[in-house]
Protein backbone atom coordinates (compact mmCIF):
# COMPACT_ATOMS: atom_id res chain seq x y z
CA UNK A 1 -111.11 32.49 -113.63
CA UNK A 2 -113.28 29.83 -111.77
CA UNK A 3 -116.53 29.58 -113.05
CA UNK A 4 -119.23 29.09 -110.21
CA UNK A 5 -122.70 27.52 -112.57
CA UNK A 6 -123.94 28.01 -115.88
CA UNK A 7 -126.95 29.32 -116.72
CA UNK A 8 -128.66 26.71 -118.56
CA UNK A 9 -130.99 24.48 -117.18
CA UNK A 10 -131.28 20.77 -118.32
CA UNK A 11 -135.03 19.12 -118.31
CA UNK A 12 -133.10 16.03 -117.79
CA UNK A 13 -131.62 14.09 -114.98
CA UNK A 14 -128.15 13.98 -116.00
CA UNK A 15 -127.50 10.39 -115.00
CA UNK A 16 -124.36 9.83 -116.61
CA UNK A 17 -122.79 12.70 -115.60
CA UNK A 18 -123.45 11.54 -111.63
CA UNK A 19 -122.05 8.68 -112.14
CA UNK A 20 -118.99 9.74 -114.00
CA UNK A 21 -118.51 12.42 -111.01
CA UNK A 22 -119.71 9.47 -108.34
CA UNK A 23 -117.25 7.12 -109.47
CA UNK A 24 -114.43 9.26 -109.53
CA UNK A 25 -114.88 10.47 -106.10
CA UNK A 26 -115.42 6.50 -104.90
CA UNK A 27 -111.57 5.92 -106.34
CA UNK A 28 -110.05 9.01 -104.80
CA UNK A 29 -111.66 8.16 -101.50
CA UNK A 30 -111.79 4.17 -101.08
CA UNK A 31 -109.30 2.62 -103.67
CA UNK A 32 -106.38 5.14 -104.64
CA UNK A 33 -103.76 5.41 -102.24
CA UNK A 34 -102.59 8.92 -101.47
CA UNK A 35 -99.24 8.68 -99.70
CA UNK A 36 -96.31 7.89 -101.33
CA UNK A 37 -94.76 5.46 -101.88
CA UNK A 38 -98.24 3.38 -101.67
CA UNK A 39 -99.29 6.12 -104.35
CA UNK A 40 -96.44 6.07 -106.64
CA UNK A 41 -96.78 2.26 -106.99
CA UNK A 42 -100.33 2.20 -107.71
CA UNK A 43 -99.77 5.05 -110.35
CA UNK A 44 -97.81 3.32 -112.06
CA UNK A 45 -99.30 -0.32 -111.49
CA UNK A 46 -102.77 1.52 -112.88
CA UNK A 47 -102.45 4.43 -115.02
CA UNK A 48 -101.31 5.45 -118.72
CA UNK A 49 -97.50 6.18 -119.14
CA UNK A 50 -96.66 7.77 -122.70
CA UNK A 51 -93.61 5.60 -122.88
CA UNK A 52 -95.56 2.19 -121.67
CA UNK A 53 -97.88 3.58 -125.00
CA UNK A 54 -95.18 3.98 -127.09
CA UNK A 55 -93.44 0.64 -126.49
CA UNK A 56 -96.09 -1.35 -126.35
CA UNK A 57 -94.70 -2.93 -123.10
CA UNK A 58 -94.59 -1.81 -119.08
CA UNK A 59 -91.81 0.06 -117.66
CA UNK A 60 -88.96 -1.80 -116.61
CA UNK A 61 -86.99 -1.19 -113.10
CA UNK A 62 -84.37 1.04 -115.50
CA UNK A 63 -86.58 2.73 -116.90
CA UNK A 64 -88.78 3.93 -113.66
CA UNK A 65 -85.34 4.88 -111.84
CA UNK A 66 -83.85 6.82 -114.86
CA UNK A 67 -87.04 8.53 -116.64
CA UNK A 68 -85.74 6.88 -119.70
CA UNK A 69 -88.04 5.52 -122.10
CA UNK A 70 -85.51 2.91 -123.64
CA UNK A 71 -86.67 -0.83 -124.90
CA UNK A 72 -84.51 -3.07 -123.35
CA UNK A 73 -84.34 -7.21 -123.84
CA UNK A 74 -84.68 -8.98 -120.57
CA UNK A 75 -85.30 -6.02 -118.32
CA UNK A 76 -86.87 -6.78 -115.18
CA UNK A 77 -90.70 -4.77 -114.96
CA UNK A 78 -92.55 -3.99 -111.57
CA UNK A 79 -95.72 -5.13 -113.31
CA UNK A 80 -94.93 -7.30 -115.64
CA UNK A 81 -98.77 -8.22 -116.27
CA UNK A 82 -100.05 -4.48 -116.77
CA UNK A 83 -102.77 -3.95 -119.66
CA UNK A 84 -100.97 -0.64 -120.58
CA UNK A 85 -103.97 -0.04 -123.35
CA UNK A 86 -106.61 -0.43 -120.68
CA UNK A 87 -105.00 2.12 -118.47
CA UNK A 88 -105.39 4.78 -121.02
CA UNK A 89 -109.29 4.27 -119.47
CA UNK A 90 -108.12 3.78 -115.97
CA UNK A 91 -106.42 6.72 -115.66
CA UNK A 92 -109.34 8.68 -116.50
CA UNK A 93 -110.95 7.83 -112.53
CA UNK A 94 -107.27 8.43 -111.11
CA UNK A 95 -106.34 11.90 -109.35
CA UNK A 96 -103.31 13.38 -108.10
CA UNK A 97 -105.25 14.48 -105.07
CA UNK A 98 -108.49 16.22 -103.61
CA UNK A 99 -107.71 19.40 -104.82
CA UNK A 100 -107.03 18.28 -108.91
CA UNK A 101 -110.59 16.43 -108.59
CA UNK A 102 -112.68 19.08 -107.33
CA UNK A 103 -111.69 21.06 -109.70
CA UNK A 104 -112.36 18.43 -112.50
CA UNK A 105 -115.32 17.46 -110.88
CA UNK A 106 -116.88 21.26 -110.38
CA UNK A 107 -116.24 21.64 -113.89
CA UNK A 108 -117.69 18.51 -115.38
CA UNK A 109 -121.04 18.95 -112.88
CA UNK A 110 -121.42 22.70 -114.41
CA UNK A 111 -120.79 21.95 -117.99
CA UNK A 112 -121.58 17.86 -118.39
CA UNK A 113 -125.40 18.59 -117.81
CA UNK A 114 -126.38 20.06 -120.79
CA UNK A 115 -124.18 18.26 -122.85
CA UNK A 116 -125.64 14.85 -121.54
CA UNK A 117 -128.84 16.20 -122.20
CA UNK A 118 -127.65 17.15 -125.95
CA UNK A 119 -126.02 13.72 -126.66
CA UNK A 120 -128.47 11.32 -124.44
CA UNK A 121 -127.20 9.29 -121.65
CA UNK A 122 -125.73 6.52 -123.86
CA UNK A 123 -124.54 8.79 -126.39
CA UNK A 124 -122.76 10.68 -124.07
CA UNK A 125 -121.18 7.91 -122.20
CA UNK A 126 -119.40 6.57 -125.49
CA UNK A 127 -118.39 10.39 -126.30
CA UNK A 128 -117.08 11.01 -122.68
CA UNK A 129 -114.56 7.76 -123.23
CA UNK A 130 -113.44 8.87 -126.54
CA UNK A 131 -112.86 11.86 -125.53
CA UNK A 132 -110.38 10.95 -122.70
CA UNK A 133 -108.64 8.14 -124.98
CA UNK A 134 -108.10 10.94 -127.68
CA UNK A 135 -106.53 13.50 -124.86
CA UNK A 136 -104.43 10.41 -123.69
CA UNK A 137 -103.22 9.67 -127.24
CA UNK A 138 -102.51 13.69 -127.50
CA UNK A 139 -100.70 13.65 -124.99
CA UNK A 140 -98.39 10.55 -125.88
CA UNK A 141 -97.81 12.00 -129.71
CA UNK A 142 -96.42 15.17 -127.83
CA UNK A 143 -94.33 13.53 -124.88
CA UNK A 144 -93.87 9.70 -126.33
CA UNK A 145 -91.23 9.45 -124.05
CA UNK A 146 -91.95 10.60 -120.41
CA UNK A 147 -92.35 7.59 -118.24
CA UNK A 148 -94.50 9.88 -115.74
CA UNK A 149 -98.02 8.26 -114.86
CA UNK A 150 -100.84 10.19 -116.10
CA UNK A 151 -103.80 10.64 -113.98
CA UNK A 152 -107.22 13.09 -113.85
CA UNK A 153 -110.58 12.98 -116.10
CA UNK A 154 -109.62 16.58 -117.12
CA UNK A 155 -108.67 15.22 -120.64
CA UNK A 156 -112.52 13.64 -120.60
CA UNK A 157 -113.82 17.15 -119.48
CA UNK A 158 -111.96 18.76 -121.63
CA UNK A 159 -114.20 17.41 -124.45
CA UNK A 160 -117.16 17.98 -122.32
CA UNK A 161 -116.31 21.96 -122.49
CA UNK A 162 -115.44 21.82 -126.30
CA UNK A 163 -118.87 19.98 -127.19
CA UNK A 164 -120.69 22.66 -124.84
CA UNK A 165 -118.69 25.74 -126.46
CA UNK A 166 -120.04 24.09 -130.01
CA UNK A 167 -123.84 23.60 -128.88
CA UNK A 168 -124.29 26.84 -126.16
CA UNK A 169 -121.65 29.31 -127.13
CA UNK A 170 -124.34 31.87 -126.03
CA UNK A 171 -125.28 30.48 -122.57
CA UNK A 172 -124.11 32.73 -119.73
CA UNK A 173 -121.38 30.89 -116.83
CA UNK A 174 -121.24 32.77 -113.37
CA UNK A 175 -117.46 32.99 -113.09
CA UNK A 176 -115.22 34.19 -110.44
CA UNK A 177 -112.49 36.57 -111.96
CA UNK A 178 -110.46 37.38 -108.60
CA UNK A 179 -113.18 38.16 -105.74
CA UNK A 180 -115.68 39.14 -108.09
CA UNK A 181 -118.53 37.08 -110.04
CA UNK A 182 -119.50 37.95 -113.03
CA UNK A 183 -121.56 36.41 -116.03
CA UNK A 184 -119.56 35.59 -118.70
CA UNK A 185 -120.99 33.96 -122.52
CA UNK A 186 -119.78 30.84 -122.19
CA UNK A 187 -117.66 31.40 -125.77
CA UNK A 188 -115.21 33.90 -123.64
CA UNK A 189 -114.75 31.50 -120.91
CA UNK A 190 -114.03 28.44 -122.89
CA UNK A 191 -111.63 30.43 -125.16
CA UNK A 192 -110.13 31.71 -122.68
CA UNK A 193 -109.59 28.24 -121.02
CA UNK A 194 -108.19 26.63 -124.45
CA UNK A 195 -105.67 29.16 -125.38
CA UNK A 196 -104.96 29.43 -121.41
CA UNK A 197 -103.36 25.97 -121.87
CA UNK A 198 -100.74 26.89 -123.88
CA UNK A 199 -99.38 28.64 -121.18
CA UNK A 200 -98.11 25.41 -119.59
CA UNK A 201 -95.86 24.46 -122.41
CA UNK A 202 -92.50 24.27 -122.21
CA UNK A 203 -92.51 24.24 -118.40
CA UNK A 204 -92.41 21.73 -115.71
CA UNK A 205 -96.16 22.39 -114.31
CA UNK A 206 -96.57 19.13 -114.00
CA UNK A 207 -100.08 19.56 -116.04
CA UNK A 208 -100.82 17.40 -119.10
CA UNK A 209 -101.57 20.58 -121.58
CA UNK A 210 -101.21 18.46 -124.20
CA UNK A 211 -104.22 16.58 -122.87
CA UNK A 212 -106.29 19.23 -122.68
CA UNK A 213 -106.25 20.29 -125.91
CA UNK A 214 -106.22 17.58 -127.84
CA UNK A 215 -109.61 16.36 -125.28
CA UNK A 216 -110.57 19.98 -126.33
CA UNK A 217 -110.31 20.25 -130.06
CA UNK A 218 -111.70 16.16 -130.27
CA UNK A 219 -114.61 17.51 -128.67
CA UNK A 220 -115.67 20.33 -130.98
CA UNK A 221 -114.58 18.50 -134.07
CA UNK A 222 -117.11 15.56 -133.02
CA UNK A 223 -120.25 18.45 -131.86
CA UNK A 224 -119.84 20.41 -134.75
CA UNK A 225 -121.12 18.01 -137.68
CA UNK A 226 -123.96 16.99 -134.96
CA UNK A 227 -124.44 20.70 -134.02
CA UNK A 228 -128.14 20.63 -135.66
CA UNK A 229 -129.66 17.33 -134.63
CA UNK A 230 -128.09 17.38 -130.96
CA UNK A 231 -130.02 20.91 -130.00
CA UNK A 232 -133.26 19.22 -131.95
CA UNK A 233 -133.29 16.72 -129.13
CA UNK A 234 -133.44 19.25 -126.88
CA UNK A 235 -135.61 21.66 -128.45
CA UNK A 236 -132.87 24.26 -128.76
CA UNK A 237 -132.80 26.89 -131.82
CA UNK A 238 -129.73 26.10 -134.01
CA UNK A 239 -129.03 30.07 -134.87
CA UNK A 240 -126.81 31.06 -131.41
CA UNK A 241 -123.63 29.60 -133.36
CA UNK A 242 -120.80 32.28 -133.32
């Protein structure tokens, strides 16, 4: 399923959202390096690595060459002056190419609107970060050990699609199910998404699941206490919940 819009309209303009989608693409397109091994080495100079989380410390030569996540005294470390904490936030403008951030992007312009609109701009900012440090810390609880870089907002956006399922479960999304588009509530579509996830695990898809759902569940467990006073801002009638 790829869903094509929402129907939904916003009376605001969704600045935050813009900017979140602006500033990805500006990284992707002037700062990110996509060949290897120019992108390997600013992966891992840049972005969250479970194991770098877990120890505390960067990755050492060893532990880059083996995959193993094992403290060692006196190791030598590529970047020996990496903020490993503050790449948990970095990693959240980082891609692993143009095809993972349109994607992320499509999905955060369809459903980060309305959400924006629910939380107001500055609101929504702080709950945009959270929601991509909580994914990131999901992700490292499951896999403490994998010294793989990870990259993509789709932890963030995650969120973005949990707080939307909580506030306009009702609200139709245009989605593409093989060649045909059909209008979907968006409760289907998001359920479908979540539980889709799981399909992942276990395998070597080389997609952060884990992420996902923890971005996912963070951001209906933070919408749902709010549920009431965030459509009030927006004029919205609280009785659509399913």
């Amino acid at each position: 399923m790829l869903p094509i819009r929402d129907v939904n309209p916003t009376l605001i303009r969704p600045l935050v959202t813009w900017a979140i989608i602006a500033l990805n693409v500006v990284v992707i397109a002037l700062i990110q390096p996509q060949e290897s091994p120019a992108a390997d080495e600013f992966a891992y100079r840049t972005a969250a690595i479970a194991c770098e989380l877990t120890t505390g410390d960067p990755l050492e030569y060893f532990e880059i060459n083996s995959g193993a996540c094992i403290e060692r005294d006196g190791g030598d470390a590529p970047f020996p002056g990496k903020n490993v904490w503050l790449a948990v936030v970095w990693s959240m403008f980082l891609h692993a190419g143009f095809a993972h951030i349109l994607f992320n992007m499509w999905s955060m312009w369809i459903f980060g609107n309305n959400v924006e609109e629910a939380f107001g701009h500055i609101g929504f900012a702080i709950f945009y970060v959270a929601a991509g440090i909580v994914a990131t810390l999901g992700f490292v609880v499951l896999q403490p050990s994998t010294t793989v870089p990870l990259v993509g907002a789709s932890g963030a956006i995650a969120g973005v699609m949990g707080a939307y399922l909580v506030l306009f479960p009702r609200h139709l999304v245009l989605t593409l199910i093989f060649i045909r588009a059909v209008a979907i509530p968006a409760v289907a579509f998001l359920v479908i998404w979540f539980f889709s996830q799981f399909l992942f695990a276990g395998g070597d898809s080389g997609i952060a699941w884990e992420a996902h759902v923890a971005g996912f569940l963070f951001g209906v467990a933070v919408t749902l206490p709010m549920r009431e006073r965030l459509l009030a801002r927006i004029g919205s009638p609280s009785a659509d919940m399913i």
